[in-house]
C-alpha atoms as a PDB file:
ATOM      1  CA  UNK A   1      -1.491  15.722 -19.468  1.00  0.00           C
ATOM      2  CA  UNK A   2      -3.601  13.065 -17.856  1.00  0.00           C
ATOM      3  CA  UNK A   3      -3.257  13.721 -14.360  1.00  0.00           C
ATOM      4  CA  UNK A   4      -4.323  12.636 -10.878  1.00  0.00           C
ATOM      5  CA  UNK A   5      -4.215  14.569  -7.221  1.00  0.00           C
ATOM      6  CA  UNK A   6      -4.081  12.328  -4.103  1.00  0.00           C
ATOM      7  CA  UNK A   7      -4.502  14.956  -0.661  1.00  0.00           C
ATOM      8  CA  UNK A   8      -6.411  13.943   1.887  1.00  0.00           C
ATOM      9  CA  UNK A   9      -7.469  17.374   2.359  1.00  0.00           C
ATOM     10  CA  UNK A  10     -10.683  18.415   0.267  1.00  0.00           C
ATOM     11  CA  UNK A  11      -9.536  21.985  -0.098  1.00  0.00           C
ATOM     12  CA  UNK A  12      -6.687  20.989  -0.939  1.00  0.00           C
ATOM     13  CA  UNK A  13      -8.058  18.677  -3.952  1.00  0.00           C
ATOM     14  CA  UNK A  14     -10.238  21.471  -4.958  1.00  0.00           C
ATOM     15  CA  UNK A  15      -7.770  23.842  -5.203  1.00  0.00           C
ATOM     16  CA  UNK A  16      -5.260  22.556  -6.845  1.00  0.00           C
ATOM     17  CA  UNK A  17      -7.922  21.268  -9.657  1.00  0.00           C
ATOM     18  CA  UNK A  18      -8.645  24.557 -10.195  1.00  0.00           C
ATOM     19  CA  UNK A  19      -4.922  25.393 -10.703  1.00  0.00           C
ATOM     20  CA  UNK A  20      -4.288  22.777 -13.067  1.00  0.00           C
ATOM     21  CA  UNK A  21      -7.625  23.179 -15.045  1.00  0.00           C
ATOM     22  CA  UNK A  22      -6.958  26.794 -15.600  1.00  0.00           C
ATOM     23  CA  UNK A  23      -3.318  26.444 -16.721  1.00  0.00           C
ATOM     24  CA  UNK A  24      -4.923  24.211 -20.092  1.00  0.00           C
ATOM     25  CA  UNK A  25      -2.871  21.772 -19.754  1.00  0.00           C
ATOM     26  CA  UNK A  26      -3.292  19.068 -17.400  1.00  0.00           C
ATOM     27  CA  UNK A  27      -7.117  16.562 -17.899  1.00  0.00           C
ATOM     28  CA  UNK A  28      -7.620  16.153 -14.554  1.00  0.00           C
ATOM     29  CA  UNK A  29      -8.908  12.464 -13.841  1.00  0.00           C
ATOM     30  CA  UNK A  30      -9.387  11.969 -10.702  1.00  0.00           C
ATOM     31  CA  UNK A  31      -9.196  13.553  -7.171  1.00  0.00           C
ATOM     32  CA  UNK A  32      -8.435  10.747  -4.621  1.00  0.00           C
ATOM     33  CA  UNK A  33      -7.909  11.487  -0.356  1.00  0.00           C
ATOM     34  CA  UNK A  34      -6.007   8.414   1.100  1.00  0.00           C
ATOM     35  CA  UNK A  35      -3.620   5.351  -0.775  1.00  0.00           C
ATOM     36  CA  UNK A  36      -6.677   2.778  -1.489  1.00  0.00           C
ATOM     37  CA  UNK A  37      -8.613   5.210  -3.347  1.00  0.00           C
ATOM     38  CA  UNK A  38      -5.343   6.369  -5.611  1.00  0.00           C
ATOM     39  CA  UNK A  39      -4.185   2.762  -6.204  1.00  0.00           C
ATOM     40  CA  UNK A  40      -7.454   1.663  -7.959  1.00  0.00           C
ATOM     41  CA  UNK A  41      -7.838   5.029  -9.596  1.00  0.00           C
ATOM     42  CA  UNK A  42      -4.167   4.564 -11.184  1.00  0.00           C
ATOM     43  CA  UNK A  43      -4.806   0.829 -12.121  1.00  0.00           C
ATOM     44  CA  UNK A  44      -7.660   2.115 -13.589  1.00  0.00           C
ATOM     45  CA  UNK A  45      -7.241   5.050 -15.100  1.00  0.00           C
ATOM     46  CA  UNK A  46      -3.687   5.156 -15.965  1.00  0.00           C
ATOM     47  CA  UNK A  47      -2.665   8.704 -15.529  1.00  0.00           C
ATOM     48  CA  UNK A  48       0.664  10.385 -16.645  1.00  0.00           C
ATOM     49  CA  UNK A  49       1.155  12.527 -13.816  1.00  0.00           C
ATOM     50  CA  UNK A  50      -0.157  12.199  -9.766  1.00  0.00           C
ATOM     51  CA  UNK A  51       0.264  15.553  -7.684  1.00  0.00           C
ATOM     52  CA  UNK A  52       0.674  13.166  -4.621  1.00  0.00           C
ATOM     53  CA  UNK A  53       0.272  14.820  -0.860  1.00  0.00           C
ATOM     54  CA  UNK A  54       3.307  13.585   1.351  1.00  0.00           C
ATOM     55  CA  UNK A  55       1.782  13.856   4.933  1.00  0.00           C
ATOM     56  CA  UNK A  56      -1.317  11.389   4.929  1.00  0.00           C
ATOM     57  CA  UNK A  57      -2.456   9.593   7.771  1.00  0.00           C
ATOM     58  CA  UNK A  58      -1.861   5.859   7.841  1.00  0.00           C
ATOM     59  CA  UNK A  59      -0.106   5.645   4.577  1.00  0.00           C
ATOM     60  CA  UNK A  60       2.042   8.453   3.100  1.00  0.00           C
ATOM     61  CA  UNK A  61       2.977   9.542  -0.152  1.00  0.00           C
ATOM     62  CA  UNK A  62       6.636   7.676   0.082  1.00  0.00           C
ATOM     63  CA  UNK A  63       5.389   4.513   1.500  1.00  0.00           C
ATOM     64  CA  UNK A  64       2.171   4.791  -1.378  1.00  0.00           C
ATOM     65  CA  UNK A  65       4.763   5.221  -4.369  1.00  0.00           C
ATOM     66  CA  UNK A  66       6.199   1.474  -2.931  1.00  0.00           C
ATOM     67  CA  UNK A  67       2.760   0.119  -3.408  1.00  0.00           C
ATOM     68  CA  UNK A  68       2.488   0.969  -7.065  1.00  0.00           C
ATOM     69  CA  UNK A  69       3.279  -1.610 -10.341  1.00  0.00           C
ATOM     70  CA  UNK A  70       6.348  -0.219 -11.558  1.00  0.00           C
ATOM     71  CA  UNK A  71       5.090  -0.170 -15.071  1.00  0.00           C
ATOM     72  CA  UNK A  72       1.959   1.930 -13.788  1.00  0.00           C
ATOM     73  CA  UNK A  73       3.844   4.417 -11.921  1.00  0.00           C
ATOM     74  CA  UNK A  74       3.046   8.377 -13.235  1.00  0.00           C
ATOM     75  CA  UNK A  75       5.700  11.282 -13.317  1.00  0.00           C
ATOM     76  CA  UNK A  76       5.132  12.223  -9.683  1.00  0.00           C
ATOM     77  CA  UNK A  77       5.298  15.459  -8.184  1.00  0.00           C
ATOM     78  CA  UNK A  78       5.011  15.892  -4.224  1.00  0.00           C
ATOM     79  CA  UNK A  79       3.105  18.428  -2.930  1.00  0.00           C
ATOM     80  CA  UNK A  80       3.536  19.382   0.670  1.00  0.00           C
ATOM     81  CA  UNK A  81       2.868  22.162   3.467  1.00  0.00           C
ATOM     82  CA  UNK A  82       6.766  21.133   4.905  1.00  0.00           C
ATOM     83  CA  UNK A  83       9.868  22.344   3.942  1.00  0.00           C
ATOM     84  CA  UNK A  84      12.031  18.705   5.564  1.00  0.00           C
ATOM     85  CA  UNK A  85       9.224  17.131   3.681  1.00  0.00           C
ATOM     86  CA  UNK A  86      10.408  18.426   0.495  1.00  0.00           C
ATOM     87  CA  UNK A  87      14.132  17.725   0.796  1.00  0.00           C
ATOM     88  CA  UNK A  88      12.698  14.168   1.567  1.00  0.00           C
ATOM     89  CA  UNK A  89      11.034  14.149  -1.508  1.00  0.00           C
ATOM     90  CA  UNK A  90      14.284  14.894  -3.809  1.00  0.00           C
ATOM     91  CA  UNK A  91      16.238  11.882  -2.270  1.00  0.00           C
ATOM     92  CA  UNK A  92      13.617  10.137  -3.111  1.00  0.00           C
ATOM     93  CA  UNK A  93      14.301  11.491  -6.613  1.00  0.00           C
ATOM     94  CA  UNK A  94      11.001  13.344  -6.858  1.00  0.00           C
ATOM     95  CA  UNK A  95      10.301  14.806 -10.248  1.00  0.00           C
ATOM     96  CA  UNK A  96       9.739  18.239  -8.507  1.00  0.00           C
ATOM     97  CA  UNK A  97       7.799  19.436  -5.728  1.00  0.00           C
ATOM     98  CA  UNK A  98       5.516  22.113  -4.673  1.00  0.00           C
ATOM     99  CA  UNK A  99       4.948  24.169  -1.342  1.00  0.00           C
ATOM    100  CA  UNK A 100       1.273  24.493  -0.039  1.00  0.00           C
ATOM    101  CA  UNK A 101      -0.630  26.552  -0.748  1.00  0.00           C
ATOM    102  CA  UNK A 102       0.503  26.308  -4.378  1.00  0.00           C
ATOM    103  CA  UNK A 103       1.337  29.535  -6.445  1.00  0.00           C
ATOM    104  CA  UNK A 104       0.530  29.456 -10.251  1.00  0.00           C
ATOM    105  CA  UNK A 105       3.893  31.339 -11.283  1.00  0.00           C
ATOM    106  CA  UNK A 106       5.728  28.089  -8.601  1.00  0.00           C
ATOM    107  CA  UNK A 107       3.033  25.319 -10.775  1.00  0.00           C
ATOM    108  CA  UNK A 108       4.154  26.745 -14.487  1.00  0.00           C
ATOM    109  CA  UNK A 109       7.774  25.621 -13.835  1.00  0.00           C
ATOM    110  CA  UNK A 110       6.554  22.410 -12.728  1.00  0.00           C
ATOM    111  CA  UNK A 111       4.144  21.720 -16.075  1.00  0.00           C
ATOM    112  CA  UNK A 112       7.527  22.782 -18.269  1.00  0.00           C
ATOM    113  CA  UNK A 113       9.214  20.410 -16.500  1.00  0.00           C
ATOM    114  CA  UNK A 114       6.924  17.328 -16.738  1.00  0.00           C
ATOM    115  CA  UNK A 115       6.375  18.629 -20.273  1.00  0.00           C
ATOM    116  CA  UNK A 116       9.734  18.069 -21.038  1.00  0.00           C
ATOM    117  CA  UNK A 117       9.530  14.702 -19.222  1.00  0.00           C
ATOM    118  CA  UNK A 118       6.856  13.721 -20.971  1.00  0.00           C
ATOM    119  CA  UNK A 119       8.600  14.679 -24.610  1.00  0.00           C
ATOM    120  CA  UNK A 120      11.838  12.485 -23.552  1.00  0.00           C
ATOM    121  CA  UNK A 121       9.635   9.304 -22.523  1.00  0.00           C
ATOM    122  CA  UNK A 122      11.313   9.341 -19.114  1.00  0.00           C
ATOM    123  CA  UNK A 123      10.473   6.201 -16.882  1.00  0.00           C
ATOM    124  CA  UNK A 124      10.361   7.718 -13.102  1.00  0.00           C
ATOM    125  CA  UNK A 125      12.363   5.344 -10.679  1.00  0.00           C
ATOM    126  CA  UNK A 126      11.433   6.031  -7.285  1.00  0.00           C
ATOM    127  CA  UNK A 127      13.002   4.742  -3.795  1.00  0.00           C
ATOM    128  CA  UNK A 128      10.438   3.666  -1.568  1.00  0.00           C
ATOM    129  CA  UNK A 129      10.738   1.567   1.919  1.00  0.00           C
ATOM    130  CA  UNK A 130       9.388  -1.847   2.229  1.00  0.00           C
ATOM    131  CA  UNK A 131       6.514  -2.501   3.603  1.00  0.00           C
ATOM    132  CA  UNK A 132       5.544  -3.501   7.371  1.00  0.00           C
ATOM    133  CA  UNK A 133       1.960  -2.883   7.310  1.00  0.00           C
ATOM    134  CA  UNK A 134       0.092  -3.757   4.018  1.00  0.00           C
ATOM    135  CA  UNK A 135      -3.181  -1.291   3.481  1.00  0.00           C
ATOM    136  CA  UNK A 136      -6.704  -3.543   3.199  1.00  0.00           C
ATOM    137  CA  UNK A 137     -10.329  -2.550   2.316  1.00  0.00           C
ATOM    138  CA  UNK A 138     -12.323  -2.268   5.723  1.00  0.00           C
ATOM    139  CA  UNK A 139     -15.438  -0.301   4.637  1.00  0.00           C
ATOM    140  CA  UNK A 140     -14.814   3.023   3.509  1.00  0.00           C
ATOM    141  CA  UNK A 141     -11.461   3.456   5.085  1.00  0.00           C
ATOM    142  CA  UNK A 142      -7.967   1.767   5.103  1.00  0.00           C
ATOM    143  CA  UNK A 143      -7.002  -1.187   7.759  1.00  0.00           C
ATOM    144  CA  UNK A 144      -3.199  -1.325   7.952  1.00  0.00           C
ATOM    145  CA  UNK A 145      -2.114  -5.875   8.126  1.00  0.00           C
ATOM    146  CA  UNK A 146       0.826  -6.011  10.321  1.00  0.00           C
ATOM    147  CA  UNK A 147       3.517  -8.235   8.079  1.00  0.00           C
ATOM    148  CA  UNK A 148       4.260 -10.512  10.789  1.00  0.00           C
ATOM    149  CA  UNK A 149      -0.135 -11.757  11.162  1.00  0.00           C
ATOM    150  CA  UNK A 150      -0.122 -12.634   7.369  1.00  0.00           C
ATOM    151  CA  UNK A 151      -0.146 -16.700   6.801  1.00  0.00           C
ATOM    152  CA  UNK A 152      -0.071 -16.137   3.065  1.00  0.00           C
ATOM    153  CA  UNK A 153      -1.553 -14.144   0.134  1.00  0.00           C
ATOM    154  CA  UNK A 154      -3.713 -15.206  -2.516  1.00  0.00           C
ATOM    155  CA  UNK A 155      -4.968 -13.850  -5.499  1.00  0.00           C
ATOM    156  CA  UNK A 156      -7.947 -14.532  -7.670  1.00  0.00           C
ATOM    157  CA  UNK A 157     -10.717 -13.961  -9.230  1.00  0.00           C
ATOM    158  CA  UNK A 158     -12.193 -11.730  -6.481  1.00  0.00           C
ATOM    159  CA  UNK A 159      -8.635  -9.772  -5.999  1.00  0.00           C
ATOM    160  CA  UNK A 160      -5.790 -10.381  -3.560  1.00  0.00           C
ATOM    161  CA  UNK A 161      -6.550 -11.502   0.218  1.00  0.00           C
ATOM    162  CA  UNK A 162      -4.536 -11.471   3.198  1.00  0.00           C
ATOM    163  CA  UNK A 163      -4.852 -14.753   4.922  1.00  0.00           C
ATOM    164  CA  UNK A 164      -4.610 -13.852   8.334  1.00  0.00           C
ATOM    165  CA  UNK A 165      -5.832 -15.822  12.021  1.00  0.00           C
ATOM    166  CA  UNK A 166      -8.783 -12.842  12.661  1.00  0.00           C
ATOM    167  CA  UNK A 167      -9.958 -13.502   9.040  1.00  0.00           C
ATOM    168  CA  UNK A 168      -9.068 -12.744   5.559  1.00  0.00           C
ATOM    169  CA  UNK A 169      -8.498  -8.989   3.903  1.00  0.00           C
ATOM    170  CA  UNK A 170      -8.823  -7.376   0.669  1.00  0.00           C
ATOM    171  CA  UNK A 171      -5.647  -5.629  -0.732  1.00  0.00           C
ATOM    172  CA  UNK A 172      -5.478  -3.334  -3.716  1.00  0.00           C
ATOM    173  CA  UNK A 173      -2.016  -4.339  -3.820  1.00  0.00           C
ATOM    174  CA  UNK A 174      -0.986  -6.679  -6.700  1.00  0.00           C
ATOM    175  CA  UNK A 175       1.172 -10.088  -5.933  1.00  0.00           C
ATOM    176  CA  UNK A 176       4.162  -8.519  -7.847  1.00  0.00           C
ATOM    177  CA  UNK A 177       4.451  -5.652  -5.516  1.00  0.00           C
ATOM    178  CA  UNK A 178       4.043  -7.497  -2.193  1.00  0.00           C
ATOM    179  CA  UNK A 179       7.016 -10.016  -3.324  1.00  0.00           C
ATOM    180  CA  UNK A 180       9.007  -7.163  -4.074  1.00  0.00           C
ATOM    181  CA  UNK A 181       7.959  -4.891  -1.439  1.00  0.00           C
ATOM    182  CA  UNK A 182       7.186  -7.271   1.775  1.00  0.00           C
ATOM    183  CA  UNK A 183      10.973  -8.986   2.337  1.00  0.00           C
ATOM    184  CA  UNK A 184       8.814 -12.287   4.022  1.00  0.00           C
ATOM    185  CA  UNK A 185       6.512 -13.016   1.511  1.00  0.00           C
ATOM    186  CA  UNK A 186       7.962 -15.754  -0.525  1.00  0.00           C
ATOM    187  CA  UNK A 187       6.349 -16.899  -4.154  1.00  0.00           C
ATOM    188  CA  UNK A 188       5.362 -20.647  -3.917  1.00  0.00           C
ATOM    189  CA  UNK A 189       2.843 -20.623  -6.440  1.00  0.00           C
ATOM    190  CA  UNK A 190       1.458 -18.203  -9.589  1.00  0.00           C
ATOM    191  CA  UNK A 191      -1.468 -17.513  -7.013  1.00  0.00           C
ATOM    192  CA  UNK A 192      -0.314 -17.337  -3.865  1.00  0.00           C
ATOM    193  CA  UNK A 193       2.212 -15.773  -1.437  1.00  0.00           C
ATOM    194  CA  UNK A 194       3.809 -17.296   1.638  1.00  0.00           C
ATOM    195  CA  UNK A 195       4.995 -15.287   4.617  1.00  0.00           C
ATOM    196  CA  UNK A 196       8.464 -17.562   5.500  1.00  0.00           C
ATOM    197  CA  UNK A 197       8.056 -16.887   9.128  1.00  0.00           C
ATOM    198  CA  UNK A 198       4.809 -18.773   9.643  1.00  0.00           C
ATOM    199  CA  UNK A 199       6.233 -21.179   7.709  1.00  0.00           C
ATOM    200  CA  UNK A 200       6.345 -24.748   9.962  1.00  0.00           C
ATOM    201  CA  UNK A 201       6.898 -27.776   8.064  1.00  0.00           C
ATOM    202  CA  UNK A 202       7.279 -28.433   3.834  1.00  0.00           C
ATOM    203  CA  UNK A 203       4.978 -31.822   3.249  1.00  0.00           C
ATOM    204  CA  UNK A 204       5.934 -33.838  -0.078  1.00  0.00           C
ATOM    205  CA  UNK A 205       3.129 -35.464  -1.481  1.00  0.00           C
ATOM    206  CA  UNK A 206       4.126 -37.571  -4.824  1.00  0.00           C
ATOM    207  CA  UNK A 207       4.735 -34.728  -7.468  1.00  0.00           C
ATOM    208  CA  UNK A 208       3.495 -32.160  -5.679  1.00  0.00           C
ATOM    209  CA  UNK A 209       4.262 -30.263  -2.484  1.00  0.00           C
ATOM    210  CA  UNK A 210       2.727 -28.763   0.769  1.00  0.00           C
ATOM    211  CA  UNK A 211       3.483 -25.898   3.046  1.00  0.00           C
ATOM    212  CA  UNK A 212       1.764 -25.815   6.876  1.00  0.00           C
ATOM    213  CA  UNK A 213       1.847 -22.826   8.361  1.00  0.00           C
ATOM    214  CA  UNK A 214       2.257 -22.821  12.143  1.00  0.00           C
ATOM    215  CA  UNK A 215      -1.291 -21.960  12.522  1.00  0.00           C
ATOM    216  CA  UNK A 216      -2.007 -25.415  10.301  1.00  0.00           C
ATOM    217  CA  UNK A 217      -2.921 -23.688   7.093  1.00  0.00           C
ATOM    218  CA  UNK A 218      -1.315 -26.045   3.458  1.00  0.00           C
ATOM    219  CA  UNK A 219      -0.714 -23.677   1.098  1.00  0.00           C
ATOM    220  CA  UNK A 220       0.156 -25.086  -2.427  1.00  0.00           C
ATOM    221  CA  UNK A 221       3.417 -25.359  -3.584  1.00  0.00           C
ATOM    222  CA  UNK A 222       4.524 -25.150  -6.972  1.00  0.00           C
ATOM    223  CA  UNK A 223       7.658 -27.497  -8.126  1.00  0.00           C
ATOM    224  CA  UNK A 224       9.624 -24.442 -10.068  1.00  0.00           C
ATOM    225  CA  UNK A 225       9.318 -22.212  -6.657  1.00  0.00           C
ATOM    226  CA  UNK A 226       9.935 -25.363  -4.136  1.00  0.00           C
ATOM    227  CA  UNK A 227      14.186 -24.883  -4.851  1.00  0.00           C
ATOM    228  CA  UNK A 228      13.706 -21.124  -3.926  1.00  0.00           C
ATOM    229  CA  UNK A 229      11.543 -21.451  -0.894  1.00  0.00           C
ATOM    230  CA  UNK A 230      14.097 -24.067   0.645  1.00  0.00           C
ATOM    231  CA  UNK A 231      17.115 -21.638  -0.040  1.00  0.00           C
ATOM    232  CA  UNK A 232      14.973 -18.929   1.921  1.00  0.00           C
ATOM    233  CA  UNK A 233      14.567 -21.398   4.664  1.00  0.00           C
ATOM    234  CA  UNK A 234      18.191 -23.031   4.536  1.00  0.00           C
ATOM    235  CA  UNK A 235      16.788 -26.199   4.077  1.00  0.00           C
ATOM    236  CA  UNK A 236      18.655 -28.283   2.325  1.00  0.00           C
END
């Protein structure tokens, strides 16, 4: 099974490689230690299963499985050192879970059970919060966005960037998942993202339109999402 461990911990990460290398069946791909890393290593690398660490700092495991493309997301099992943690985990409707440190006899019940999964072509659904503070690049750790500083999103060539006052930010997070995730960002265009509370005035120009944000930013706006954003704003 391709597989992927996200633990912040480097033990941790080691350990449970081991574990899953010795039982023959699980490739391991990856090891990753905080939600940036593990969100490029499942766009790229498409695992089957993530062994995913509930307590990390600044983003955990529930709020990381809400950042995911739903057609990307693995068979997940949770792996934690907390017992309230692992209740959690199950209303979240966690494939299974395992209790740090992890016992082999505790992990071969597990790999039956994803076998079995994996056999029946199960799609995991998972329940995850939305999202207050979106995760950015900023060197080789993770800058949390507060919602509420965000003028708009925009994606291109170079990826998707917050457009903020103090600058723009690089997001591993896809469009897709911040309109689903982030209830104030509004689609106005393929490319871009508009957060509806820094919305100030709607400009028509001819065929096309015009958002300025209160902080004087026009962000493009596409005639098939123009109907929607109004709703969203009550305009009528």
């Amino acid at each position: 099974m391709r597989t992927l461990i996200v633990d912040d911990e480097m033990h941790v990460r080691e350990e449970l490689e081991t574990l899953l290398s010795e039982t023959g069946e699980y490739l391991v791909l990856g090891t990753c230690s905080n939600a940036v890393q593990a969100l490029r290593a499942v766009k790229a690398m498409r695992p089957e299963v993530m062994f995913l660490d509930i307590h990390m700092p600044k983003v955990d495991g529930f709020q990381f499985l809400g950042m995911l493309d739903p057609e990307l997301m693995p068979l997940v099992v949770f792996v934690t050192a907390y017992d309230a943690f692992a209740l959690k985990a199950f209303e979240e409707n966690a494939l299974d879970y395992l209790l740090k440190p992890v016992q082999a006899d505790r992990l071969a019940r597990t790999t039956e059970k994803l076998k079995r999964f994996l056999r029946e072509g199960s799609r995991p659904v998972y329940d995850s919060p939305s999202l207050d503070r979106i995760p950015c690049i900023s060197g080789h750790g993770i800058k949390l966005i507060d919602v509420a500083d965000v003028d708009y999103v925009r994606s291109g060539e170079c990826g998707v960037h917050l457009v903020t006052d103090k600058g723009e930010f690089l997001t591993e997070l896809t469009l897709t998942v911040l309109e689903t995730r982030v209830p104030l960002l509004a689609r106005c265009h393929k490319q871009l993202l508009v957060n509806l509370r820094r919305v100030d005035e709607i400009l028509r120009q001819d065929a096309s339109s015009l958002i300025r944000t209160r902080s004087g930013r026009l962000v493009p706006v596409s005639r098939r999402f123009l109907t929607q954003i109004k709703e969203r704003l009550l305009i009528h």
